[in-house]
Protein backbone atom coordinates (compact mmCIF):
# COMPACT_ATOMS: atom_id res chain seq x y z
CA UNK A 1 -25.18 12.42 -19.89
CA UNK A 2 -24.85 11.58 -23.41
CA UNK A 3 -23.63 7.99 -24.80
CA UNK A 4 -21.33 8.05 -27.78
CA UNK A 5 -22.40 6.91 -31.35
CA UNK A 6 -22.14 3.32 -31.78
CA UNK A 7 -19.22 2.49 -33.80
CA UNK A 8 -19.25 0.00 -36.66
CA UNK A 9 -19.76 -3.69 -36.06
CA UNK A 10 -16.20 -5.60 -35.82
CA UNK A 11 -15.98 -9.57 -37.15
CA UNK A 12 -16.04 -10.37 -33.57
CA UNK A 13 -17.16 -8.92 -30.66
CA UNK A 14 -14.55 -8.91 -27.53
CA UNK A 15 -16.36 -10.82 -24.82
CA UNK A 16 -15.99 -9.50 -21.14
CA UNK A 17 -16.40 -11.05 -18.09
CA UNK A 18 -17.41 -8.35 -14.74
CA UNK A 19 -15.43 -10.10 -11.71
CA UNK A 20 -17.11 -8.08 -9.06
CA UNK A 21 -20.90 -6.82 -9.33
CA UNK A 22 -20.79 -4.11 -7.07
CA UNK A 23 -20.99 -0.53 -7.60
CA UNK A 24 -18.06 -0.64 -9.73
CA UNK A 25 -19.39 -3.27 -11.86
CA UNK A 26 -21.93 -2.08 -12.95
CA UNK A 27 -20.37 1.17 -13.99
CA UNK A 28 -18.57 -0.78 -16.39
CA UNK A 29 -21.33 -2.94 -17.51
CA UNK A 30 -23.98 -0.35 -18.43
CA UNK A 31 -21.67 1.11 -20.82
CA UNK A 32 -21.14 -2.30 -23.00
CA UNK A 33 -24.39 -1.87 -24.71
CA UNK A 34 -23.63 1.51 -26.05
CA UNK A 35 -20.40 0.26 -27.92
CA UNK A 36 -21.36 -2.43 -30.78
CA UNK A 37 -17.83 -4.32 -30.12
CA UNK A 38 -18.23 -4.60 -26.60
CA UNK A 39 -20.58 -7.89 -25.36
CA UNK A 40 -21.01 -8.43 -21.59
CA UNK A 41 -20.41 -12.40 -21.58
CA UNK A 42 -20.21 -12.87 -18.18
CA UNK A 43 -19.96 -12.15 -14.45
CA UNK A 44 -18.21 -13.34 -11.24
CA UNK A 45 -19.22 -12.88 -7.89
CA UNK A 46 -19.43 -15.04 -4.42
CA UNK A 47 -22.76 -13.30 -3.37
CA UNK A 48 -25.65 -15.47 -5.12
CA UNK A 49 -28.25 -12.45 -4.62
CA UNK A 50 -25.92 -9.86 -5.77
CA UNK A 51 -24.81 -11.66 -8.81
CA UNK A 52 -28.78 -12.61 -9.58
CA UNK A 53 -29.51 -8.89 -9.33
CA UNK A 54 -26.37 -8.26 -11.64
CA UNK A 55 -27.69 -10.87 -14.42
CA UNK A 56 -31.38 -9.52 -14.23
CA UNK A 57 -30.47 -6.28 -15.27
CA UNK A 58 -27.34 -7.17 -17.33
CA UNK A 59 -27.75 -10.32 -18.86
CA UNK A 60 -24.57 -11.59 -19.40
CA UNK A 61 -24.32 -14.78 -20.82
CA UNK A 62 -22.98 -16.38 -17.84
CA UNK A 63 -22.68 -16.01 -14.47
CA UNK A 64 -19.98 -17.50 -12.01
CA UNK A 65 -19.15 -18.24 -8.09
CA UNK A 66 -15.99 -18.20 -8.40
CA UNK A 67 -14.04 -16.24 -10.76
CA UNK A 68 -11.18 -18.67 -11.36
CA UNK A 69 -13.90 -20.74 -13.19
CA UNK A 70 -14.80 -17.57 -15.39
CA UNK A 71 -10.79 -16.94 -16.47
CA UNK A 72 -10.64 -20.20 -17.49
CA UNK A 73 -13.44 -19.97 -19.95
CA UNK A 74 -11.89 -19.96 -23.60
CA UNK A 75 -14.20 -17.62 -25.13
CA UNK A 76 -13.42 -14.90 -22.51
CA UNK A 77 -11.41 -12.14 -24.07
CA UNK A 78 -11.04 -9.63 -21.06
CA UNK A 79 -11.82 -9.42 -17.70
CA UNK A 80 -12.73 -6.68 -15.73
CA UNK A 81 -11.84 -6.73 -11.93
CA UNK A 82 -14.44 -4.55 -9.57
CA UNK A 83 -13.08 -6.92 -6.24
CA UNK A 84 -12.14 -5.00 -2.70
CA UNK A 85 -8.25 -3.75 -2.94
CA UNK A 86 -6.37 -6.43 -1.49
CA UNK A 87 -7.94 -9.15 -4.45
CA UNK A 88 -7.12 -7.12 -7.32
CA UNK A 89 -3.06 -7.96 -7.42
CA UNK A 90 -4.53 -12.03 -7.04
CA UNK A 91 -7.57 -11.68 -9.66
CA UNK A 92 -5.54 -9.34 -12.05
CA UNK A 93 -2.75 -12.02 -12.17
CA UNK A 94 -4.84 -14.94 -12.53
CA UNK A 95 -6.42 -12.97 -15.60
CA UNK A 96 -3.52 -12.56 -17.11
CA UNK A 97 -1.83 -16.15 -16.79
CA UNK A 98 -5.06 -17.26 -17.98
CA UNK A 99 -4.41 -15.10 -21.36
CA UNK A 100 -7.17 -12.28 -20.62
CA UNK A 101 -6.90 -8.39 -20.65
CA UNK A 102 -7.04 -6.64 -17.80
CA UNK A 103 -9.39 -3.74 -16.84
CA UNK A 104 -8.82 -3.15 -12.75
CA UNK A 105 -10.50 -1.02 -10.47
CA UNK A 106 -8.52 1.72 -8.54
CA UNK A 107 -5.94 1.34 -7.08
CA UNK A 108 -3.77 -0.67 -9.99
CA UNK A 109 -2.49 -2.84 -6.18
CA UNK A 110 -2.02 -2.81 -2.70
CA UNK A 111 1.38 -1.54 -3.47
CA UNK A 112 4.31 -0.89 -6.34
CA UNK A 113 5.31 -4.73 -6.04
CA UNK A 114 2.99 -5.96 -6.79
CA UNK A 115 2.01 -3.76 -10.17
CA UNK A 116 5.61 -4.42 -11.24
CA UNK A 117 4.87 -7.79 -11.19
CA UNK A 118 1.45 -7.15 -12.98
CA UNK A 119 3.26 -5.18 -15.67
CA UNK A 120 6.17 -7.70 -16.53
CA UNK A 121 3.27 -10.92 -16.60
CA UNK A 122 1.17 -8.78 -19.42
CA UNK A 123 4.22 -7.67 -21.11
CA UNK A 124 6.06 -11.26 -21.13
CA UNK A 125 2.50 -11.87 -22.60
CA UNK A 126 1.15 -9.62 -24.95
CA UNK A 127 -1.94 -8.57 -22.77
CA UNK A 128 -3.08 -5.35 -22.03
CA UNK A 129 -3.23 -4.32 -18.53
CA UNK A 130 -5.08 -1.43 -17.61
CA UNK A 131 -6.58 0.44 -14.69
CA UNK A 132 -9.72 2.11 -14.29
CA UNK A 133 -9.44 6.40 -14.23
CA UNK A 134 -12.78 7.13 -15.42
CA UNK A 135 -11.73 10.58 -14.60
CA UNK A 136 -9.19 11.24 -17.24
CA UNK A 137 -12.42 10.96 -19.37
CA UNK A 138 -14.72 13.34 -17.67
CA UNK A 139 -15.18 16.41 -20.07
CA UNK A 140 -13.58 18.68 -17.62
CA UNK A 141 -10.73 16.65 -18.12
CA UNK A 142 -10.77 16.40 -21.72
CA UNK A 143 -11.11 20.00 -21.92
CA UNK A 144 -8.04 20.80 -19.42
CA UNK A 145 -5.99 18.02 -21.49
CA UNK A 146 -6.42 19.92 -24.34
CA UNK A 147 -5.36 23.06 -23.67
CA UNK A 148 -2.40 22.07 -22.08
CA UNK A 149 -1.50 20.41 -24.92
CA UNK A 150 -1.80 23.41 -27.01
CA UNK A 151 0.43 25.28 -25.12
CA UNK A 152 -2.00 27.64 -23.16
CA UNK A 153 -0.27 26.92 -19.76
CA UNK A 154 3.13 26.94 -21.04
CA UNK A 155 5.54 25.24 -19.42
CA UNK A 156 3.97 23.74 -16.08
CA UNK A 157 6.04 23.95 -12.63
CA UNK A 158 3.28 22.96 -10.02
CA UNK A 159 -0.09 21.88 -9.27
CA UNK A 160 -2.07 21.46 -6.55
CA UNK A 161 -4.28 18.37 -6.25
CA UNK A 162 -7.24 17.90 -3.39
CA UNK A 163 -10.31 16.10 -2.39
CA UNK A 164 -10.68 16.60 1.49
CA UNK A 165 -14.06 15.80 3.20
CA UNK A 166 -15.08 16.92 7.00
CA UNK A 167 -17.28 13.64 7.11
CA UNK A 168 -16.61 11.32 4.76
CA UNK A 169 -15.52 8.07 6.36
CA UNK A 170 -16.72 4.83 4.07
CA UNK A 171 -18.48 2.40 6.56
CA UNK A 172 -20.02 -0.56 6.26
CA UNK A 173 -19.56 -2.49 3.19
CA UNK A 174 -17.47 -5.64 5.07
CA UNK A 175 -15.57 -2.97 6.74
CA UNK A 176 -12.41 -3.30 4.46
CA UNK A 177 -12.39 0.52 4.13
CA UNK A 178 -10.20 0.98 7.03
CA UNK A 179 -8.78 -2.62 7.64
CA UNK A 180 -5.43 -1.67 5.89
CA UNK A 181 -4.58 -5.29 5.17
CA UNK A 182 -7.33 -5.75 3.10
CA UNK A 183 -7.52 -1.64 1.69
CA UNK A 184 -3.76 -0.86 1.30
CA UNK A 185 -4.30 2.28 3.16
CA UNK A 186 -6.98 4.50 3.73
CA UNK A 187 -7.92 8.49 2.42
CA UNK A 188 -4.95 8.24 0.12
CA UNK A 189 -5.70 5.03 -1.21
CA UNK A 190 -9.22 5.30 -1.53
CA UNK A 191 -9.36 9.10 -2.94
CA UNK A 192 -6.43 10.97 -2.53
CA UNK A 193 -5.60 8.47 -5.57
CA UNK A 194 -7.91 10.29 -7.56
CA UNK A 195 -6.39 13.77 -6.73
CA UNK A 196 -3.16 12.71 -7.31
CA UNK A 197 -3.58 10.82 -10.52
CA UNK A 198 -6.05 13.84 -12.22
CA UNK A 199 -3.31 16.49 -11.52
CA UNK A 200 -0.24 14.14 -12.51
CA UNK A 201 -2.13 13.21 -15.80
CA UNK A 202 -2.64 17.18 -16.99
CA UNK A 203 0.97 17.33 -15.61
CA UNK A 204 1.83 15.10 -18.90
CA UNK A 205 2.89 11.94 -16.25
CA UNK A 206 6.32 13.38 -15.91
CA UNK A 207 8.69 10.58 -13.58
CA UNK A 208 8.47 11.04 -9.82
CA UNK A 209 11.64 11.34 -7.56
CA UNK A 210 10.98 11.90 -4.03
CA UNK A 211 8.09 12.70 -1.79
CA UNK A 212 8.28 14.17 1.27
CA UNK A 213 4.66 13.37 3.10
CA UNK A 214 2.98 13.36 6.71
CA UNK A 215 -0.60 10.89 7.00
CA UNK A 216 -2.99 10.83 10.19
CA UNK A 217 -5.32 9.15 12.18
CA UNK A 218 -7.94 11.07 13.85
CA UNK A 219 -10.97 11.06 13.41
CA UNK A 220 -11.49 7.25 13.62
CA UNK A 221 -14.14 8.15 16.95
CA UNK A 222 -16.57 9.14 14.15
CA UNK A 223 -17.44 5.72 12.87
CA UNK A 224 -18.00 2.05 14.29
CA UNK A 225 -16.02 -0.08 12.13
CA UNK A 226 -14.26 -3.13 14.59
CA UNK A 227 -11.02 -2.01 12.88
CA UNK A 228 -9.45 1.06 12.16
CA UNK A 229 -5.74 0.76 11.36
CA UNK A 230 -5.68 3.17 8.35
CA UNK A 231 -5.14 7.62 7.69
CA UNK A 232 -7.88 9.44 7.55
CA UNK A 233 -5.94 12.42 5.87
CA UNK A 234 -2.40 12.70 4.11
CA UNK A 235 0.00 15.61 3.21
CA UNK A 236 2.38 15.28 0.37
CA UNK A 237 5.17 17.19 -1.63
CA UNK A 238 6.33 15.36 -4.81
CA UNK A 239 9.28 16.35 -6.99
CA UNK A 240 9.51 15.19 -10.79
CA UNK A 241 12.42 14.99 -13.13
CA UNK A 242 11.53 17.82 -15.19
CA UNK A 243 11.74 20.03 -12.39
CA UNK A 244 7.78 20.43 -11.20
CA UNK A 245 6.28 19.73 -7.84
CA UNK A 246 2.71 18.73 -6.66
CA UNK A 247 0.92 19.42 -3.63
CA UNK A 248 -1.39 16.44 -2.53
CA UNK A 249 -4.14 16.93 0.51
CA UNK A 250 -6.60 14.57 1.02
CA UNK A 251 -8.66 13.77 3.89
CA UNK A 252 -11.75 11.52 4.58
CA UNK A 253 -12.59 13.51 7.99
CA UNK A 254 -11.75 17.00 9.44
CA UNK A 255 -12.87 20.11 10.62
CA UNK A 256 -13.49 22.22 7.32
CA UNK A 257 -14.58 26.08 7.14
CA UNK A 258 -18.35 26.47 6.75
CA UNK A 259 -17.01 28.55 3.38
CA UNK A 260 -16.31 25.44 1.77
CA UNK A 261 -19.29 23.90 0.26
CA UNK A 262 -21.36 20.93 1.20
CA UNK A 263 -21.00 17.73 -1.02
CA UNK A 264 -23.61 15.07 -2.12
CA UNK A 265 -23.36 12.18 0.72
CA UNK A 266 -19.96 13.48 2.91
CA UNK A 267 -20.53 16.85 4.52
CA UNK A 268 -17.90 19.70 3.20
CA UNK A 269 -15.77 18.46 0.23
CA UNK A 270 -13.50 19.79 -2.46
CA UNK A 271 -12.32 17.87 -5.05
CA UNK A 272 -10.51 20.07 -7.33
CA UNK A 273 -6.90 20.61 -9.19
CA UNK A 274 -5.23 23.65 -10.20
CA UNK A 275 -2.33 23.33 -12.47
CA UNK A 276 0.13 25.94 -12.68
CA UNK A 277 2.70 27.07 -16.20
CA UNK A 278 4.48 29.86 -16.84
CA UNK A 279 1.53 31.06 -19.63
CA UNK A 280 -1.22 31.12 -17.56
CA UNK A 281 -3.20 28.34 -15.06
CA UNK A 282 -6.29 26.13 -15.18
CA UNK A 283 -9.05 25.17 -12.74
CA UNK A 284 -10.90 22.07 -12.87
CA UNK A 285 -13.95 23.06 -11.13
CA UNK A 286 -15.25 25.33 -12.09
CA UNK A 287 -13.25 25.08 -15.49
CA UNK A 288 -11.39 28.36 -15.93
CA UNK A 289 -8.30 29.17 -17.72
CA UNK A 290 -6.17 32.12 -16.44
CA UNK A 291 -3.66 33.18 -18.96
CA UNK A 292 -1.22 36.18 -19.02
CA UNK A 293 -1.90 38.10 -22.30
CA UNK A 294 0.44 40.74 -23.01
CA UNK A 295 1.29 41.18 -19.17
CA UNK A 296 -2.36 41.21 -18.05
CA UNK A 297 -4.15 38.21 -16.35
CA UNK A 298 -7.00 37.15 -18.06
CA UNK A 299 -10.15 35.20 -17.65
CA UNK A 300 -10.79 32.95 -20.58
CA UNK A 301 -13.92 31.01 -20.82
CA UNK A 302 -13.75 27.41 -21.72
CA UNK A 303 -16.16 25.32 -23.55
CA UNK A 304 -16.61 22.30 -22.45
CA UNK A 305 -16.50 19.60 -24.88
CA UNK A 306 -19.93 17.06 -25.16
CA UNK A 307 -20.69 15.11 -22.18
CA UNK A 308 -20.19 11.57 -23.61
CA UNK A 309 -20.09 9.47 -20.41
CA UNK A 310 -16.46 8.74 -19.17
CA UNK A 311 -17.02 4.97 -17.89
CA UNK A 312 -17.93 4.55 -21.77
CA UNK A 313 -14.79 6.70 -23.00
CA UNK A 314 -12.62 4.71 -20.91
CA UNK A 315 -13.76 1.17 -22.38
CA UNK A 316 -13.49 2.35 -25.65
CA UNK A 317 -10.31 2.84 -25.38
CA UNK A 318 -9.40 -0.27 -23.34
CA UNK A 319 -10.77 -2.09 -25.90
CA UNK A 320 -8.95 -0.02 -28.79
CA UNK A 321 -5.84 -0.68 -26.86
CA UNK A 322 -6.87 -4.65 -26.93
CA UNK A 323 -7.11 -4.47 -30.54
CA UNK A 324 -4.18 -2.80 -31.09
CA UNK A 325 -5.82 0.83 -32.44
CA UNK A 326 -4.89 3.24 -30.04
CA UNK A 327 -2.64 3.35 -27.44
CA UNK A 328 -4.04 2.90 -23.69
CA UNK A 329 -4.38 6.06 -22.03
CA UNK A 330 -4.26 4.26 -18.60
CA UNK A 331 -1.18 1.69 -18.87
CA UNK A 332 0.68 -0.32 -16.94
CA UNK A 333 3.76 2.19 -16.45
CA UNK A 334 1.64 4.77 -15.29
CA UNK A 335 0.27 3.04 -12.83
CA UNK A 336 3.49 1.56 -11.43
CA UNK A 337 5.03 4.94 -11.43
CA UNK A 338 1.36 5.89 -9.59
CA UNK A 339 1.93 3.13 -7.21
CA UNK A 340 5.65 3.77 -6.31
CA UNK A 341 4.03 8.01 -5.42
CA UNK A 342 1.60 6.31 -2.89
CA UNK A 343 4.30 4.01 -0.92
CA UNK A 344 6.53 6.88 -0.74
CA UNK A 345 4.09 8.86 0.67
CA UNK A 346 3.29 6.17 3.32
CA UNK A 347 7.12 6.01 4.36
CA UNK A 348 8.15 9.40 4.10
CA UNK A 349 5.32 9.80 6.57
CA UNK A 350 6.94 7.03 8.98
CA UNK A 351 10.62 7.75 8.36
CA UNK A 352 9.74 11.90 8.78
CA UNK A 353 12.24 12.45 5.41
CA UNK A 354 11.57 12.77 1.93
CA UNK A 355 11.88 9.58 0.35
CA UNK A 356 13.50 9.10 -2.96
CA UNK A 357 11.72 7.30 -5.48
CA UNK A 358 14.19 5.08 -7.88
C-alpha cells in the first residue's frame, strides 16, 4: 500500500494526542509520520503495558493514564479517540470543552443524542469534529465517488448495502462487543455501520426520512461472552428526501450458502455495495461499472486510482479541515443524520412500523 508524498512543512506542526492504543490507535498513529504537519505528541490509555508497547513503537512525546490529564495539556491541538463505544460521547466532549479537535472512532455515539450534542459543543466552539470512515478513502471508493460524480450512474434511486458473516461474532476483548450498554448495539453498530455509511456516501448523503427495519438475536449459543443483550443481524429499508431507498443487511452470524466466499478471520462474508441510477450501476467489489449505452448494457472497466493508504487520506483531510483548507469529508452533520438511521432502525424493529425520521 503506498503512502502519499509528504507535503510541505507548515510553521507549526498540529500536535495529536491517541486516547486509546488499541487496534484503532495505531491505525491512526502509523500514518502521522508520513504527513510532515502531523506530530504524534501523545497518548492516553489506562493499560500501563499497552500504552508502553504504544510509546516503543510510536514515540509520542508523552504518554498518559488518564486522558483527562492529556486534554488538558495546552500544547495539544487534536485528539483522537480509539476508546470502546460507550466512552466516545464522554471523551469526545471532554475534548472539545477542553478546546481540541476531534477525530472519533466509529460509531460518531451510542446514539443521535448524544452526536447532537457533540455537534452544537464544536460548533458553539469553532472545533472540528469528525469521525473516523477510513472507507470513504479506500481507492475503490474514490474510484466509485468519482464516477458518480460525473454523471455515469445518472440519477441514483437505490442501493443495496451488506456485510453479513456466518461466523463472525467479536469475543473477547472485555466483552463489550455484545454488552449493549457499553456497545450501543451489536452487528449494526459494529459493521452494518460501515455498509450503511459506504452506500449512503456514493448516494451523495441525501436526508433520511423513515426506516422501516427488523434486528435479531440468534446465534448468541456460538460464543461465551457472560452477556449477550445485543442483534446479531439487522434488516432495513430507508427512504430519503430525494426520493431513493437503501437496502441494509448485516449480520455477525448465520447460515450462509457455501457459494458465498470465505473471508480472512469470520467464515463466509460479503461486504459489498451496489448502487443503482437510471444511466447505468456500480459494484464495489469487484469494481465494475454497468452502464446502458445506446440501449445496450455494458461492461466498463474501471481503473482504480493509486493505492495511497486510506487511514492516511483520512487524516489529511482532518487536519486540512483543522486548518481551515478543505472541507471535512466526514462532519458532524453527517454523522448525526448517520446516527438518527441507526436508532430508527433499532425502533422500527421494536415498534414493527416504519419509523419516521424528523
Amino acid at each position: 500500500m503506498k503512502r502519499a508524498a509528504k507535503t510541505e512543512k507548515s510553521a507549526k506542526k498540529i500536535n495529536l494526542g491517541v486516547i486509546g492504543t488499541g487496534w484503532p490507535g495505531q491505525q491512526h498513529a502509523r500514518v502521522m509520520s508520513d504527513i510532515a504537519e502531523a506530530h504524534l505528541y501523545a497518548c492516553a490509555d489506562l493499560d500501563e503495558a499497552r500504552r508502553a508497547e504504544f510509546h516503543a513503537t510510536y514515540a509520542p512525546q508523552k504518554c498518559f493514564g488518564d486522558y483527562h490529564a492529556l486534554l488538558q495539556d495546552p500544547k495539544l491541538d487534536a485528539a483522537i479517540i480509539c476508546l470502546p463505544n460507550f466512552l466516545h460521547f464522554p471523551a469526545a466532549l471532554a475534548a472539545l470543552e477542553a478546546g481540541k479537535h476531534v477525530l472519533c472512532e466509529k460509531p460518531p455515539t451510542m446514539n443521535a443524542a448524544e452526536m447532537k450534542v457533540l455537534h452544537e459543543e464544536a460548533a458553539r466552539r469553532g472545533l472540528i469534529y469528525y469521525f473516523s470512515r477510513q472507507f470513504r478513502f479506500t481507492p475503490g471508493m474514490r474510484a466509485a465517488k468519482g464516477l458518480i460524480e460525473a454523471g455515469r450512474l445518472g440519477t441514483i434511486y437505490h442501493a443495496k448495502a451488506t456485510w453479513v458473516r456466518s461466523r463472525g461474532i467479536p469475543q473477547g476483548i472485555g466483552g463489550w462487543f455484545t454488552e449493549k450498554k457499553r456497545s450501543g448495539g451489536g452487528a449494526l453498530i459494529d459493521i452494518g455501520v460501515h455498509a450503511l455509511d459506504s452506500a449512503w456516501y456514493l448516494m451523495g448523503n441525501p436526508r433520511p426520512l423513515a426506516v422501516s427495519a427488523q434486528v435479531y438475536r440468534n446465534f448468541e449459543h456460538l460464543v461465551q461472552d457472560p452477556v449477550f443483550d445485543v442483534e446479531d443481524a439487522a434488516f432495513a429499508f430507508i427512504r430519503f428526501e430525494n426520493g431513493a431507498v437503501v437496502q441494509l443487511e448485516t449480520s455477525w452470524a448465520g447460515n450462509l450458502p457455501d457459494d458465498i466466499p470465505q473471508g480472512q478471520y469470520f467464515g463466509r462474508e460479503i461486504n459489498n455495495s451496489v448502487v443503482y441510477g437510471t444511466r447505468g450501476t456500480i459494484r464495489l467489489k469487484p469494481l465494475t461499472l454497468f452502464e446502458d449505452q445506446s440501449g445496450a448494457l455494458v461492461t466498463v472497466p474501471v481503473d482504480l486510482p493509486d493505492d495511497t493508504d486510506s487511514f492516511e487520506l483520512q487524516l489529511r483531510n482532518f487536519l486540512d479541515a483543522v486548518r481551515g483548507r478543505a472541507e471535512a469529508i466526514n462532519n458532524a452533520n453527517q454523522a448525526v443524520k448517520l446516527m438518527e438511521m441507526l436508532d430508527a432502525i433499532y425502533a422500527s424493529s421494536v415498534s414493527g412500523r416504519e419509523v419516521p425520521i424528523v
